[in-house]
Each structure stands twice: as structure tokens, then as C-alpha cells.
Protein backbone atom coordinates (compact mmCIF):
# COMPACT_ATOMS: atom_id res chain seq x y z
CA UNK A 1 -4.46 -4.33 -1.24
CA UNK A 2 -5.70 -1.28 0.76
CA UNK A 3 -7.99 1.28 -1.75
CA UNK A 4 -10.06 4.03 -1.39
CA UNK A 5 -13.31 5.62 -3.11
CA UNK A 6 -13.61 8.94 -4.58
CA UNK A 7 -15.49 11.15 -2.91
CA UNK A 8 -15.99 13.12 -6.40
CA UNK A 9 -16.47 9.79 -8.71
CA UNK A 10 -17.17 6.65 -6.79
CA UNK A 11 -14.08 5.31 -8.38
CA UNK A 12 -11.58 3.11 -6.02
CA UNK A 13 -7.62 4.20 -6.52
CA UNK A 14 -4.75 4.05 -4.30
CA UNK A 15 -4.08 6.14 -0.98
CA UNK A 16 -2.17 9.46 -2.58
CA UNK A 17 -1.49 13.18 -2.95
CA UNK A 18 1.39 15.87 -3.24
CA UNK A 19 4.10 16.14 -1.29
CA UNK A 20 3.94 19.19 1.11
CA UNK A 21 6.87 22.14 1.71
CA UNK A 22 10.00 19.83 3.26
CA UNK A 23 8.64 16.20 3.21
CA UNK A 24 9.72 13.56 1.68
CA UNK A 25 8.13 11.45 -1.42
CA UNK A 26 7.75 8.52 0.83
CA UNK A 27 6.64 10.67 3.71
CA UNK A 28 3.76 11.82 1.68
CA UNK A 29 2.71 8.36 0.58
CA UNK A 30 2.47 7.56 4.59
CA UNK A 31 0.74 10.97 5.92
CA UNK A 32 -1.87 10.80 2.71
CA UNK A 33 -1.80 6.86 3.43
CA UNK A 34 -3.19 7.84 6.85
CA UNK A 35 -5.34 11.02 6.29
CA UNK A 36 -7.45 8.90 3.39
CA UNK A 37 -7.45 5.45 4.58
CA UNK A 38 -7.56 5.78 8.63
CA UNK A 39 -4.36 3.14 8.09
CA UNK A 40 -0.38 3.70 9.23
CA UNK A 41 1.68 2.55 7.07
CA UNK A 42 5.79 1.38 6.80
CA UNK A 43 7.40 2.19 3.15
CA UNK A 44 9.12 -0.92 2.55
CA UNK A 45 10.36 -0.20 -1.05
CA UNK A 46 9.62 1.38 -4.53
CA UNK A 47 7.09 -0.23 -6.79
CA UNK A 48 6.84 2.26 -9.83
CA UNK A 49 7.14 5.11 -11.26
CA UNK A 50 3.94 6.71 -13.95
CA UNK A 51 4.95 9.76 -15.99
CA UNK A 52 3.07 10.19 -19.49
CA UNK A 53 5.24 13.10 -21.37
CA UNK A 54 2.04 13.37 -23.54
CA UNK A 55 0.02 14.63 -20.39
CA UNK A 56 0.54 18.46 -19.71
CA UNK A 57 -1.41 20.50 -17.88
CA UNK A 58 -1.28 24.36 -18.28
CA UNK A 59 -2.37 26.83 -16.01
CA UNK A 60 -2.84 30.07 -18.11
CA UNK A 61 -3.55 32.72 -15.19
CA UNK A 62 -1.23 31.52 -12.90
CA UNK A 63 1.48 30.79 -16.04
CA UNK A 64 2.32 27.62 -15.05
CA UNK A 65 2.67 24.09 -16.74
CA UNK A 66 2.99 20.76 -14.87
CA UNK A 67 3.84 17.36 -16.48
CA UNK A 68 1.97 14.96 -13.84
CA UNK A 69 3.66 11.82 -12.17
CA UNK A 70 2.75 9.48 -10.01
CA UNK A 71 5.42 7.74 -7.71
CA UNK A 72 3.66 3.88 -6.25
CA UNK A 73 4.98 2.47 -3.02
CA UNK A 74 5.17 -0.90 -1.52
CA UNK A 75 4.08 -0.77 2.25
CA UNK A 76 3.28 -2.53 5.32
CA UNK A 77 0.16 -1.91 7.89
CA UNK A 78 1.02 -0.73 10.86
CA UNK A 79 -1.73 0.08 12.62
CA UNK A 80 -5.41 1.00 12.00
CA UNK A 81 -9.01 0.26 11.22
CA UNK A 82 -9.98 1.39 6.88
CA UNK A 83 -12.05 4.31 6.92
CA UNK A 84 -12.72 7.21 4.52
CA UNK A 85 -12.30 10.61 5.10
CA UNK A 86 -15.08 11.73 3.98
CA UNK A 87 -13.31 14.32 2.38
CA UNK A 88 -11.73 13.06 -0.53
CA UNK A 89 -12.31 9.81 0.52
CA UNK A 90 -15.89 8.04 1.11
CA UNK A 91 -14.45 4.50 2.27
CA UNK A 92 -11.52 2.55 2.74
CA UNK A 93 -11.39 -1.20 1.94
CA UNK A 94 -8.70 -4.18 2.05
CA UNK A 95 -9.28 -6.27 -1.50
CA UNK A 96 -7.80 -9.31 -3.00
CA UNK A 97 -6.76 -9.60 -6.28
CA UNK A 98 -9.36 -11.57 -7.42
CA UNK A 99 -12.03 -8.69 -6.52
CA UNK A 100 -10.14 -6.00 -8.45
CA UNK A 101 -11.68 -6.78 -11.64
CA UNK A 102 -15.10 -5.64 -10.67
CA UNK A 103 -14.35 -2.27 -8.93
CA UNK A 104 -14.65 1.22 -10.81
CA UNK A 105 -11.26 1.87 -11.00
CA UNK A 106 -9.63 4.26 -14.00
CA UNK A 107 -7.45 3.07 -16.52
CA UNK A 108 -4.48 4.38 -15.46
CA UNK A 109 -4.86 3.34 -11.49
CA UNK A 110 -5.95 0.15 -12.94
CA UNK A 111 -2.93 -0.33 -14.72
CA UNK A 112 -1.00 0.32 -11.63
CA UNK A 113 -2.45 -2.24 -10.12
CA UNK A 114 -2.38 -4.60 -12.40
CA UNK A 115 1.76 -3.82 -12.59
CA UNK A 116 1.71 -4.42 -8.75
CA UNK A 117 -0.15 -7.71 -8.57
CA UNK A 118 2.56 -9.10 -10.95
CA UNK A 119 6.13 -10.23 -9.52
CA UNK A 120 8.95 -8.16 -10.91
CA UNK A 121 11.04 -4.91 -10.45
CA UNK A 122 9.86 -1.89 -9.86
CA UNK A 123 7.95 -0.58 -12.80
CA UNK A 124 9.28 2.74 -14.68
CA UNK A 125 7.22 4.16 -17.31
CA UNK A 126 8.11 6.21 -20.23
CA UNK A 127 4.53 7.51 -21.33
CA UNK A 128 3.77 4.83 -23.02
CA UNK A 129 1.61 3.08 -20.89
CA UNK A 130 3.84 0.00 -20.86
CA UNK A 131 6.78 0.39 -17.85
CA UNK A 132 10.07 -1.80 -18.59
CA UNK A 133 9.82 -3.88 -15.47
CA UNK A 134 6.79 -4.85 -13.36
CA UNK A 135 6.55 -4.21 -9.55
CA UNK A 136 5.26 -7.14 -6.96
CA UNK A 137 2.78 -6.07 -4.94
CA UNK A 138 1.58 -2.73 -4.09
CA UNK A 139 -0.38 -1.60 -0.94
CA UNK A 140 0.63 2.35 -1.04
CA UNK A 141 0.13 4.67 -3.75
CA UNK A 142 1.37 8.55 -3.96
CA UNK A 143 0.65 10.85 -7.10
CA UNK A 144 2.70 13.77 -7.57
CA UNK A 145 1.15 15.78 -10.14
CA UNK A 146 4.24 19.29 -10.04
CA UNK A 147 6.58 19.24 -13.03
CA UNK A 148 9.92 17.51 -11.09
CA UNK A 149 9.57 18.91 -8.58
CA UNK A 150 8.92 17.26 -5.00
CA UNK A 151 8.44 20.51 -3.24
């Protein structure tokens, strides 16, 4: 499973961020896959969908509110050596499942994972931290934090 540290926290999470003007979801997941990992990836299929409808965020001065979700892909390496960006990102790492456990990794990314490392459908949450279905196994992550809105 590819991660990558935090710049801001030291924590390890999946390779994500928004969606820009005119891309797509899955195009995201592969450009931020890319900018924060030094790795090309291939989408090869849905593995969950996070949305909390307990988690708002509210912007006062610009008058807007955002209900964050976060949209995890299953994808293939194509090409590339892990690296950080230095950026947001201060490394880049391939892990097995069995050295998850001892990473800083926050509760919700670790649930994620956790999803993806068990066989199963695609995971779909409803807020309550416990999706219907489970994904298999996850090696792309994208967060979308706009209220429905892919931009």
C-alpha cells in the first residue's frame, strides 16, 4: 500500500486532495497520486466512499459551509520511484499490511485502511463510521472536502 507523511503532522495517510476546475474525481486521485508520492498511477475501480453528515465546516467571512468527503480508489503503479514532495508531503513509502499497525496514522485514514485491507465491495459510509460493505485493497486515496460538489 503506497502512503505518505504529513508534512504538517508526521502522520502517514493516503495520496489525496480536491479536484481542480474540469477534472475528474478519478483524475484527481492520479495527478495528487503523482504530485505527493513521485508514483503514476491506473484507477482500476472504486473502493469507498467517507462522508460524516455530523462534520460541517463553516466559513463565516467567506459565507460558506462544506460537508467534507472523501472518495478512496483502488489503483495500479505505473511508473515511479516513492518520494515526498516536500510540500505537503515529507516521504513516500510502499507498506504491507502487517506494518500498518505501528504508523501514526488518524483515525479516520486508519479506518480507511483498515476497510481496504479487507475483501469486499466497495465501502459507502453514512457518518457513522461503519460503511455497509468493505472494499479489497486500496493503493489510491482522494479527499474531497466541497459540499457535493466535484468542481
Amino acid at each position: 500500500m503506497l502512503l505518505v507523511r504529513r508534512c504538517d503532522t508526521g502522520d502517514w495517510e493516503l495520496p489525496g486532495g480536491h479536484v481542480d476546475p474540469g477534472e475528474s474525481a478519478a483524475g484527481a486521485a492520479v495527478r495528487e497520486t503523482a504530485e505527493e508520492s513521485g508514483i503514476t498511477v491506473e484507477i482500476t475501480g472504486l473502493a469507498g466512499i467517507y462522508t460524516d453528515p455530523g462534520h460541517v465546516i463553516a466559513d463565516p467571512r467567506a459565507g460558506l459551509v462544506r460537508q467534507p468527503f472523501a472518495v478512496c480508489f483502488h489503483a495500479r503503479p505505473l511508473c515511479g520511484s516513492p518520494a515526498g514532495d516536500q510540500v505537503e508531503t515529507s516521504d513516500a513509502r510502499w507498506f504491507t499490511a502487517g506494518d500498518i499497525p505501528a504508523l501514526p496514522i488518524r483515525p479516520a485514514m486508519r479506518l480507511r485502511i483498515g476497510h481496504a485491507l479487507t475483501p469486499a465491495a466497495p465501502a459507502i459510509s453514512a457518518g457513522t463510521g461503519h460503511p455497509r460493505a468493505r472494499p479489497r485493497r486500496l493503493t489510491c486515496g482522494y479527499s474531497q472536502p466541497d459540499f457535493l460538489n466535484l468542481r
